[in-house]
PDB file of N, CA and C in Angstrom:
ATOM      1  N   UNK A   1     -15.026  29.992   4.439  1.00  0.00           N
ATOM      2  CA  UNK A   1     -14.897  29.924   3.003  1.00  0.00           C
ATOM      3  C   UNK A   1     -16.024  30.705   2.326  1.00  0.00           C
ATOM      4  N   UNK A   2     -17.227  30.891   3.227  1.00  0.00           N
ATOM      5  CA  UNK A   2     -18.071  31.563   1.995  1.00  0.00           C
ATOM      6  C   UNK A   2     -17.700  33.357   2.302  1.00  0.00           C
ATOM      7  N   UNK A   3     -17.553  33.447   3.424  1.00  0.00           N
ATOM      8  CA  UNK A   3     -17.306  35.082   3.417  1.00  0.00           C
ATOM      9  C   UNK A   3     -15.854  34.967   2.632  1.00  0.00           C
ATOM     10  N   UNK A   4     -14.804  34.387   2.346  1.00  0.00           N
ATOM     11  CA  UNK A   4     -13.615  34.326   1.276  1.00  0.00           C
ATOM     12  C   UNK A   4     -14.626  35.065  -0.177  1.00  0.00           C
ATOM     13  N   UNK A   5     -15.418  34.413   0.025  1.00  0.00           N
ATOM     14  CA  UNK A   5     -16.334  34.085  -1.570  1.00  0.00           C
ATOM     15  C   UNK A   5     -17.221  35.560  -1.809  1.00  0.00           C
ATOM     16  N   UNK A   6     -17.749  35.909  -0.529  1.00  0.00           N
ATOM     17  CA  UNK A   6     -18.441  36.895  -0.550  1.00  0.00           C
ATOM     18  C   UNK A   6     -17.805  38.194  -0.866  1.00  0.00           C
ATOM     19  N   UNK A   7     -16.273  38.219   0.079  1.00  0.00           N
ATOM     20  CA  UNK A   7     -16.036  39.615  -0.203  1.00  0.00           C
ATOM     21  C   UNK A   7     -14.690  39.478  -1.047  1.00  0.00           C
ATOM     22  N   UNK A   8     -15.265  38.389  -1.936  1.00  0.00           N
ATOM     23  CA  UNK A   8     -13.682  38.207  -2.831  1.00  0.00           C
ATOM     24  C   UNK A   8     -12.499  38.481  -2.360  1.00  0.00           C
ATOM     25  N   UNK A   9     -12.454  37.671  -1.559  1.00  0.00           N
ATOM     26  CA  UNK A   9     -10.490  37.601  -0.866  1.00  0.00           C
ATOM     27  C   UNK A   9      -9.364  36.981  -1.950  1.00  0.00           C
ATOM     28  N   UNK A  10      -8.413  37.608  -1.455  1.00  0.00           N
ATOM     29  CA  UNK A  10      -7.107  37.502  -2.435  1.00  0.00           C
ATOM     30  C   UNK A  10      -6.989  36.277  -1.523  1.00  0.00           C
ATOM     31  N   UNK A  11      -6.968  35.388  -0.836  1.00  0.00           N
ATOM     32  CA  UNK A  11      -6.373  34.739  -0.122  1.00  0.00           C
ATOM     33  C   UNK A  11      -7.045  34.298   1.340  1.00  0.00           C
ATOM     34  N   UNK A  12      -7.428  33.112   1.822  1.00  0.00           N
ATOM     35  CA  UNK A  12      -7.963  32.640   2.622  1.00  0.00           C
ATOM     36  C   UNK A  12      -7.061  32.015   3.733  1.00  0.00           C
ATOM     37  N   UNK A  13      -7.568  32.671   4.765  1.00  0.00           N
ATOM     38  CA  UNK A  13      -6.344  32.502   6.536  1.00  0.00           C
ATOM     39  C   UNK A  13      -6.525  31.178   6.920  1.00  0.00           C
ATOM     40  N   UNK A  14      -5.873  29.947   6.887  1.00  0.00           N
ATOM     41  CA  UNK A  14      -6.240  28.571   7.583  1.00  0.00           C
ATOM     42  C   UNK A  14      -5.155  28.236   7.061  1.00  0.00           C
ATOM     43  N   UNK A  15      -5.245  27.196   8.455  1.00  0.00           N
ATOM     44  CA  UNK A  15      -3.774  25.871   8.517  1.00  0.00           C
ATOM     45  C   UNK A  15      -4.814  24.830   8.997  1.00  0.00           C
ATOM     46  N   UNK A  16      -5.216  24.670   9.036  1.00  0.00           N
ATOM     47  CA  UNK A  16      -6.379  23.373   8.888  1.00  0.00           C
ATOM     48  C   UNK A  16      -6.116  22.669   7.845  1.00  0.00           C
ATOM     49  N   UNK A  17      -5.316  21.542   7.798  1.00  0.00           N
ATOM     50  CA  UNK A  17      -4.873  20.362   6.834  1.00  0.00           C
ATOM     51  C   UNK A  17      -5.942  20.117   5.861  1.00  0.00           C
ATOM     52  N   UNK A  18      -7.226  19.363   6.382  1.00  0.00           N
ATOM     53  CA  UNK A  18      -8.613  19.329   5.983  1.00  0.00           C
ATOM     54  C   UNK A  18      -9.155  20.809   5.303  1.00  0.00           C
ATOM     55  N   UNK A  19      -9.238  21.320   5.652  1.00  0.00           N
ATOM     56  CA  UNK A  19      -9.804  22.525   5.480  1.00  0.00           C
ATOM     57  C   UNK A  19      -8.948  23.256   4.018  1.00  0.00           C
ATOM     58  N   UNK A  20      -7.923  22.924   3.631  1.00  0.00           N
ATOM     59  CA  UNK A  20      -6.896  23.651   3.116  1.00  0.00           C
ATOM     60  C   UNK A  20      -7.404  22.673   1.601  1.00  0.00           C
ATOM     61  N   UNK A  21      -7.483  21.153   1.978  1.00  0.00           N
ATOM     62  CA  UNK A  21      -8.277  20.194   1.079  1.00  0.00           C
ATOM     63  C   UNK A  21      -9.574  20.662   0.418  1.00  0.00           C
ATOM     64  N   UNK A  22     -10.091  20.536   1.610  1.00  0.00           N
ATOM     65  CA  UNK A  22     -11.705  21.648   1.046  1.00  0.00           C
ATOM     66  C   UNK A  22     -10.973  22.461  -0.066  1.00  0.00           C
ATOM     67  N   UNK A  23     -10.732  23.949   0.688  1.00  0.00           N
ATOM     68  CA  UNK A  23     -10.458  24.959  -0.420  1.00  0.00           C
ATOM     69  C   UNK A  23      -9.939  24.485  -1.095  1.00  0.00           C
ATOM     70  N   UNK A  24      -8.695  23.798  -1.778  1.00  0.00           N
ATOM     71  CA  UNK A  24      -8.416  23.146  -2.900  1.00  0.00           C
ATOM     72  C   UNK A  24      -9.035  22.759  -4.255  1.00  0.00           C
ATOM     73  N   UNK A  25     -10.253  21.941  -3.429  1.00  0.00           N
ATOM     74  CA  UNK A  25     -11.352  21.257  -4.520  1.00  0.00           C
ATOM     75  C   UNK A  25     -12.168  22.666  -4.764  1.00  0.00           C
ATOM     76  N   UNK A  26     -12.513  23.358  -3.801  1.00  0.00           N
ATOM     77  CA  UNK A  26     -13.160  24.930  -4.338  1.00  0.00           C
ATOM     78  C   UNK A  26     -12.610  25.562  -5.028  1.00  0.00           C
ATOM     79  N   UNK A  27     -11.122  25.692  -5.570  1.00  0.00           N
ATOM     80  CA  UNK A  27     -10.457  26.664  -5.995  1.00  0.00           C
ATOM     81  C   UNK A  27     -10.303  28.061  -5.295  1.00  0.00           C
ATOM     82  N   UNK A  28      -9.956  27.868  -4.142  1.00  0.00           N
ATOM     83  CA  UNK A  28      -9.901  28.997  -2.988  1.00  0.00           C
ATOM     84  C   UNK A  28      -8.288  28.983  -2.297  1.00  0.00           C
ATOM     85  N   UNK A  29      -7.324  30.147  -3.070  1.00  0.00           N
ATOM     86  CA  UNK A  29      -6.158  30.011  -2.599  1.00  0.00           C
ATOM     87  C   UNK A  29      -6.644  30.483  -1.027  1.00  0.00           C
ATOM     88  N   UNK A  30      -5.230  29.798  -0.472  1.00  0.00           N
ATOM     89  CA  UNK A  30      -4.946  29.963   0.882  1.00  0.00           C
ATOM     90  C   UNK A  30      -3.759  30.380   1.152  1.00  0.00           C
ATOM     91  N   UNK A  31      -3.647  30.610   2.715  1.00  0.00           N
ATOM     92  CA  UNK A  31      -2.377  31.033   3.113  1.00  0.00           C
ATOM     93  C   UNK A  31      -2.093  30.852   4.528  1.00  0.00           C
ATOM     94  N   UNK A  32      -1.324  30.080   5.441  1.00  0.00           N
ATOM     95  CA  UNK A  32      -1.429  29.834   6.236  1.00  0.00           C
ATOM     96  C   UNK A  32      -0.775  30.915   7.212  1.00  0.00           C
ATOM     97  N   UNK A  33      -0.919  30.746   8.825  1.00  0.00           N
ATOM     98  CA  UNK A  33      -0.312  31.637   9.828  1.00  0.00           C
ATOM     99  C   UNK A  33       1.687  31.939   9.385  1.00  0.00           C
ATOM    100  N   UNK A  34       2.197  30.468   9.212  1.00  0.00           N
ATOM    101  CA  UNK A  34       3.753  30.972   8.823  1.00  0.00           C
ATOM    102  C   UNK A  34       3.889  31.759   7.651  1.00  0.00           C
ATOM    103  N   UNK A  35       2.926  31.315   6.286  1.00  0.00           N
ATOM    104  CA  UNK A  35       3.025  32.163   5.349  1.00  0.00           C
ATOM    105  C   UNK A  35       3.031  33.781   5.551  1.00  0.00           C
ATOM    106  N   UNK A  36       1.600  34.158   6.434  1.00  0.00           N
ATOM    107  CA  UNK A  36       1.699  35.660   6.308  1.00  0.00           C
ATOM    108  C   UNK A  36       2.982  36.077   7.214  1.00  0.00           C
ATOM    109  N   UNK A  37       3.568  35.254   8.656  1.00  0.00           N
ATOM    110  CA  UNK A  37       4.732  35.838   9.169  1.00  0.00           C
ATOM    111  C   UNK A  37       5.836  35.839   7.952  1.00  0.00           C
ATOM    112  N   UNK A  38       6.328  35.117   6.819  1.00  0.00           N
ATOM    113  CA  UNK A  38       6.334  35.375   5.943  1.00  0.00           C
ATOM    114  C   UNK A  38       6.565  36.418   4.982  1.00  0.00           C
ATOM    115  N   UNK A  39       5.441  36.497   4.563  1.00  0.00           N
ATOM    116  CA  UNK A  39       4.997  37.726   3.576  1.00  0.00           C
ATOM    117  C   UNK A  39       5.288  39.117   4.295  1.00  0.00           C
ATOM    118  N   UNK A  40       4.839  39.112   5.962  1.00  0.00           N
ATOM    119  CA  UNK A  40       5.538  40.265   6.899  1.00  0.00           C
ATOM    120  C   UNK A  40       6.797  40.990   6.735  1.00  0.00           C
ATOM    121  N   UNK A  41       7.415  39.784   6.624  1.00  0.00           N
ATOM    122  CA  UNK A  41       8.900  40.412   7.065  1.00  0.00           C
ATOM    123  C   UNK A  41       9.688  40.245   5.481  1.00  0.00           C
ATOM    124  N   UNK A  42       8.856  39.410   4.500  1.00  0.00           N
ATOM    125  CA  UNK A  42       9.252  40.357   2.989  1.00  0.00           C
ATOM    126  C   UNK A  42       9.004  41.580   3.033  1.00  0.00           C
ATOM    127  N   UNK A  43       7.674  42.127   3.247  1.00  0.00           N
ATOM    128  CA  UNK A  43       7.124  43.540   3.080  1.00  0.00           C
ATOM    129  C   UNK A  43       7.653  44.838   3.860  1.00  0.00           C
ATOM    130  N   UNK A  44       8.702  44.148   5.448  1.00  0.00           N
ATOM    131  CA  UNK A  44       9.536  44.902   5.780  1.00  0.00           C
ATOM    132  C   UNK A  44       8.611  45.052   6.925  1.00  0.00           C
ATOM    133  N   UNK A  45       7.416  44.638   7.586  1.00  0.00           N
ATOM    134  CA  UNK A  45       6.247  44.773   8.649  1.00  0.00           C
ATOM    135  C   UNK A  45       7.083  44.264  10.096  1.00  0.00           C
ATOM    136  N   UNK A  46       7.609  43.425   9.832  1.00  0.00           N
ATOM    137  CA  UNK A  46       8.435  42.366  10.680  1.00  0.00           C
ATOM    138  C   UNK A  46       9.733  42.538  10.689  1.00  0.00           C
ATOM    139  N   UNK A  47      10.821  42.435  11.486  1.00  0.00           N
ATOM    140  CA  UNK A  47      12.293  42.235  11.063  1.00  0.00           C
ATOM    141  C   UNK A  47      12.816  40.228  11.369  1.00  0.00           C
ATOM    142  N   UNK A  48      11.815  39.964  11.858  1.00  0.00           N
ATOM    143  CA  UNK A  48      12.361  38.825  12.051  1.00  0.00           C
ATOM    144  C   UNK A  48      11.348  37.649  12.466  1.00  0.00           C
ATOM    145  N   UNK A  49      11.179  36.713  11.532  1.00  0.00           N
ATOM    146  CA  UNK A  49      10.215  35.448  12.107  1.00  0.00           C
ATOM    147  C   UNK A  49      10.250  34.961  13.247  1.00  0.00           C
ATOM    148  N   UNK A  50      11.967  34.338  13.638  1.00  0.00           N
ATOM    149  CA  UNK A  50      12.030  33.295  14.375  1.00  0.00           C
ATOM    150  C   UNK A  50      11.862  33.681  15.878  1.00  0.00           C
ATOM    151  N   UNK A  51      11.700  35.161  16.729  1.00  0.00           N
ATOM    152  CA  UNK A  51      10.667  35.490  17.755  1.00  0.00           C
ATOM    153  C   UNK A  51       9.420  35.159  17.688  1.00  0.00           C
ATOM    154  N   UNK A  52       8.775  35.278  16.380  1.00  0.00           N
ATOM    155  CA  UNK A  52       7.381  34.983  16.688  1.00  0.00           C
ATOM    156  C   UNK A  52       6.879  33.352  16.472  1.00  0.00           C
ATOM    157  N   UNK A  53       7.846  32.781  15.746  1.00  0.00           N
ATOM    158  CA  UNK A  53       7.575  30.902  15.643  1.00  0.00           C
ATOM    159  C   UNK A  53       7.863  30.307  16.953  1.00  0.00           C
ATOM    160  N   UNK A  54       8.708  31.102  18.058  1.00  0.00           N
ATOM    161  CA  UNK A  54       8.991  30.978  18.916  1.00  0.00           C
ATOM    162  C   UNK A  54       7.816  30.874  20.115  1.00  0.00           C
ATOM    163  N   UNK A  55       7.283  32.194  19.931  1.00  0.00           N
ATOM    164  CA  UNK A  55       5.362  32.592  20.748  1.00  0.00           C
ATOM    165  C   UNK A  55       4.771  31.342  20.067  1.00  0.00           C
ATOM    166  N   UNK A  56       4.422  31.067  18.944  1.00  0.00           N
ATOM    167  CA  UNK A  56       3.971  30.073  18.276  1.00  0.00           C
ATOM    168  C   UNK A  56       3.950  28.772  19.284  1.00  0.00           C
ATOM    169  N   UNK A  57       5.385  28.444  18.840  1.00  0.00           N
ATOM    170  CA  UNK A  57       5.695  26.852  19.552  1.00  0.00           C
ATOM    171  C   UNK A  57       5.284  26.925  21.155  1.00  0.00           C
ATOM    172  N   UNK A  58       5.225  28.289  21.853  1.00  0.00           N
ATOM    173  CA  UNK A  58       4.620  27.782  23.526  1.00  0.00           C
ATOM    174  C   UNK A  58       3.632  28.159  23.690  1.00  0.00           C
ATOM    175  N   UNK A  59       2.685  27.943  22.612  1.00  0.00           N
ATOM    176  CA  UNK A  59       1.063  27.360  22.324  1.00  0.00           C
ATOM    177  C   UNK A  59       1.176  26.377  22.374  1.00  0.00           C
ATOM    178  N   UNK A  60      -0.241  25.801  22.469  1.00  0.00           N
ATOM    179  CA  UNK A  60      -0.967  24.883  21.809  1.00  0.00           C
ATOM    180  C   UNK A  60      -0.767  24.497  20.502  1.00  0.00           C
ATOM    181  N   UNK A  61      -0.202  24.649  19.702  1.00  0.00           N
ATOM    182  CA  UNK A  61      -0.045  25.035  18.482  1.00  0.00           C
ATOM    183  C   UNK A  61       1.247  23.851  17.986  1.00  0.00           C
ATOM    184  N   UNK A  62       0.716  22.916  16.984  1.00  0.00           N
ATOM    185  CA  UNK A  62       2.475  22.228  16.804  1.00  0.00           C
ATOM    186  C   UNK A  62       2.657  22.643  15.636  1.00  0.00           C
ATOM    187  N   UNK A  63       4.118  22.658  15.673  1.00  0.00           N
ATOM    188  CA  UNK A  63       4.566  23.282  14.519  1.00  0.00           C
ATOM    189  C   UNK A  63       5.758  21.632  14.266  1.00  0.00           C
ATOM    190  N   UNK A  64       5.946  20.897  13.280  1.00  0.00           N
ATOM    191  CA  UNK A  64       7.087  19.409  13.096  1.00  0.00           C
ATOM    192  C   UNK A  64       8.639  20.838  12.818  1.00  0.00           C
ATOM    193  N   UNK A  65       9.156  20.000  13.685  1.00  0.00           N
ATOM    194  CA  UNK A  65      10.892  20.718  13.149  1.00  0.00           C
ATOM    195  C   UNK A  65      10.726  21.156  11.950  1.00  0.00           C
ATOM    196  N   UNK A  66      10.977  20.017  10.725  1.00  0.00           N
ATOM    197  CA  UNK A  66      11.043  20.485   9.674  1.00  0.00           C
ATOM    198  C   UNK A  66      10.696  21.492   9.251  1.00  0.00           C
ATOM    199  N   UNK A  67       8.957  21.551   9.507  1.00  0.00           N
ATOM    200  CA  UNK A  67       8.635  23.133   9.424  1.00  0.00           C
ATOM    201  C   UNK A  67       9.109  24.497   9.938  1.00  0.00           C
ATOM    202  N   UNK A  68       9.165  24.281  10.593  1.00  0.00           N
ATOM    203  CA  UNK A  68       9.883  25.338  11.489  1.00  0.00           C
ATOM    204  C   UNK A  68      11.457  25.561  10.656  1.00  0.00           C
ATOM    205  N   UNK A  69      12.368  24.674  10.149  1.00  0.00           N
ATOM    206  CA  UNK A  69      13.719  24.788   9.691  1.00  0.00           C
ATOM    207  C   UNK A  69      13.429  25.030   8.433  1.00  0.00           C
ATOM    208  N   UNK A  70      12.778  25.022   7.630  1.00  0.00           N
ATOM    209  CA  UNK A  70      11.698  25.329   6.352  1.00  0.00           C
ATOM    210  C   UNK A  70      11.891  26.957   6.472  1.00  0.00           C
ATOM    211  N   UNK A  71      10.599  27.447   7.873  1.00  0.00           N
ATOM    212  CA  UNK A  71      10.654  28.561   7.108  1.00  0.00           C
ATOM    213  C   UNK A  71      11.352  29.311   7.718  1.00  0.00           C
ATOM    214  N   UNK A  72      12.336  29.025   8.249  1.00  0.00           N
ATOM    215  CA  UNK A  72      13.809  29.917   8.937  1.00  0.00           C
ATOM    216  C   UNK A  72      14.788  29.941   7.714  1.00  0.00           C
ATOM    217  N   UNK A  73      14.541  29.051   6.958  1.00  0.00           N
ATOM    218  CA  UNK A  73      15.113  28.923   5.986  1.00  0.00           C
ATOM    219  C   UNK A  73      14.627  30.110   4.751  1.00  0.00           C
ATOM    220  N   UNK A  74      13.747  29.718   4.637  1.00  0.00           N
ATOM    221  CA  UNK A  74      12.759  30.802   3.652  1.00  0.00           C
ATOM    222  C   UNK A  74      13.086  32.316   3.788  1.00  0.00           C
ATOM    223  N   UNK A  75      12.901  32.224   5.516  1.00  0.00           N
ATOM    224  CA  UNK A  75      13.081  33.893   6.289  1.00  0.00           C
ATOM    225  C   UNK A  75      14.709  34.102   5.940  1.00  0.00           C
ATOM    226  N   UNK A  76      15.471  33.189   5.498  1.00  0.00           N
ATOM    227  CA  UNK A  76      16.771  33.942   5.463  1.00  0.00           C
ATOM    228  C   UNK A  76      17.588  33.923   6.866  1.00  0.00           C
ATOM    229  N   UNK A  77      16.430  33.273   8.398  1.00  0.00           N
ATOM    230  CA  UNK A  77      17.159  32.984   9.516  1.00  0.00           C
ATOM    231  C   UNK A  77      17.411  31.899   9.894  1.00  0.00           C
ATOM    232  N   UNK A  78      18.964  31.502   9.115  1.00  0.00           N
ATOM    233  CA  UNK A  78      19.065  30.316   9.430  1.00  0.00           C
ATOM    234  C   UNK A  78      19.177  29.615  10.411  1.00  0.00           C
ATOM    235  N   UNK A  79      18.468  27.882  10.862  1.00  0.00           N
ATOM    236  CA  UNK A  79      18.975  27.952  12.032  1.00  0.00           C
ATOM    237  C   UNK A  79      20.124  27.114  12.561  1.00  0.00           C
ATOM    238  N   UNK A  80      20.890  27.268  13.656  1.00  0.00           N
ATOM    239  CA  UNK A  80      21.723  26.775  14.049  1.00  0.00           C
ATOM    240  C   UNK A  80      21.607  25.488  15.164  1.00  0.00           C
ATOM    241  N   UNK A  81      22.788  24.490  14.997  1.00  0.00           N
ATOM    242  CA  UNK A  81      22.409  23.292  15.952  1.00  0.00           C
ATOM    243  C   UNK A  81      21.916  23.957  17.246  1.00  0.00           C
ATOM    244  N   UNK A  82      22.381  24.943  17.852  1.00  0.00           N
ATOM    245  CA  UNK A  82      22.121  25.694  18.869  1.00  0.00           C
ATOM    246  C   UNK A  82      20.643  26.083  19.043  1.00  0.00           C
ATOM    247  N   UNK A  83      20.444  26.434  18.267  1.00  0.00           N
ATOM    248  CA  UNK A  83      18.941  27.029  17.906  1.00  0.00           C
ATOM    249  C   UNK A  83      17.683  26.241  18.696  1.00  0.00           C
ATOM    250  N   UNK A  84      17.266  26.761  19.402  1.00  0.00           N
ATOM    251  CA  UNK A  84      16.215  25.373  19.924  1.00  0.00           C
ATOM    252  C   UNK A  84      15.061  26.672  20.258  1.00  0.00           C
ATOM    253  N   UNK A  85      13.499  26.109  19.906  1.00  0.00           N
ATOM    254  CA  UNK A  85      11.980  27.150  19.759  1.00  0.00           C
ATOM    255  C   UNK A  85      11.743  26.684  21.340  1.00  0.00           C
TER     256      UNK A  85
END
């Protein structure tokens, strides 16, 4: 958060629940890892999220369904009962 501060970022990288709280009370927008896959494949960087939520989920990394059907949703890739990360 202070290098956010230092080199005036448009936007601060964390999915840290806590952390996202912090910046909050700072007034420090954020943006998390799904957001910028996201913003990617608005900008045309990406053609498609749900390969990379896919790398995602066989991390370490949890992602709740919902989320995941959220932003397949968002991405425009909807998913199907079939569909399994």
């Amino acid at each position: 958060m202070v290098l956010y501060k230092q080199i005036s970022a448009d936007k601060l990288l964390i999915d840290d629940r806590r952390g996202r709280k912090v910046a909050k009370i700072n007034h420090i927008s954020t943006i998390g890892s799904l957001g910028v896959l996201l913003a990617a494949k608005k900008k045309g960087l990406i053609t498609a999220v749900y390969p990379l939520l896919q790398q995602v989920e066989n991390s370490d990394i949890y992602l709740s369904p919902q989320l995941i059907t959220s932003v397949l949703e968002v991405a425009g890739e909807f998913p199907t009962p079939s569909t399994e990360l």
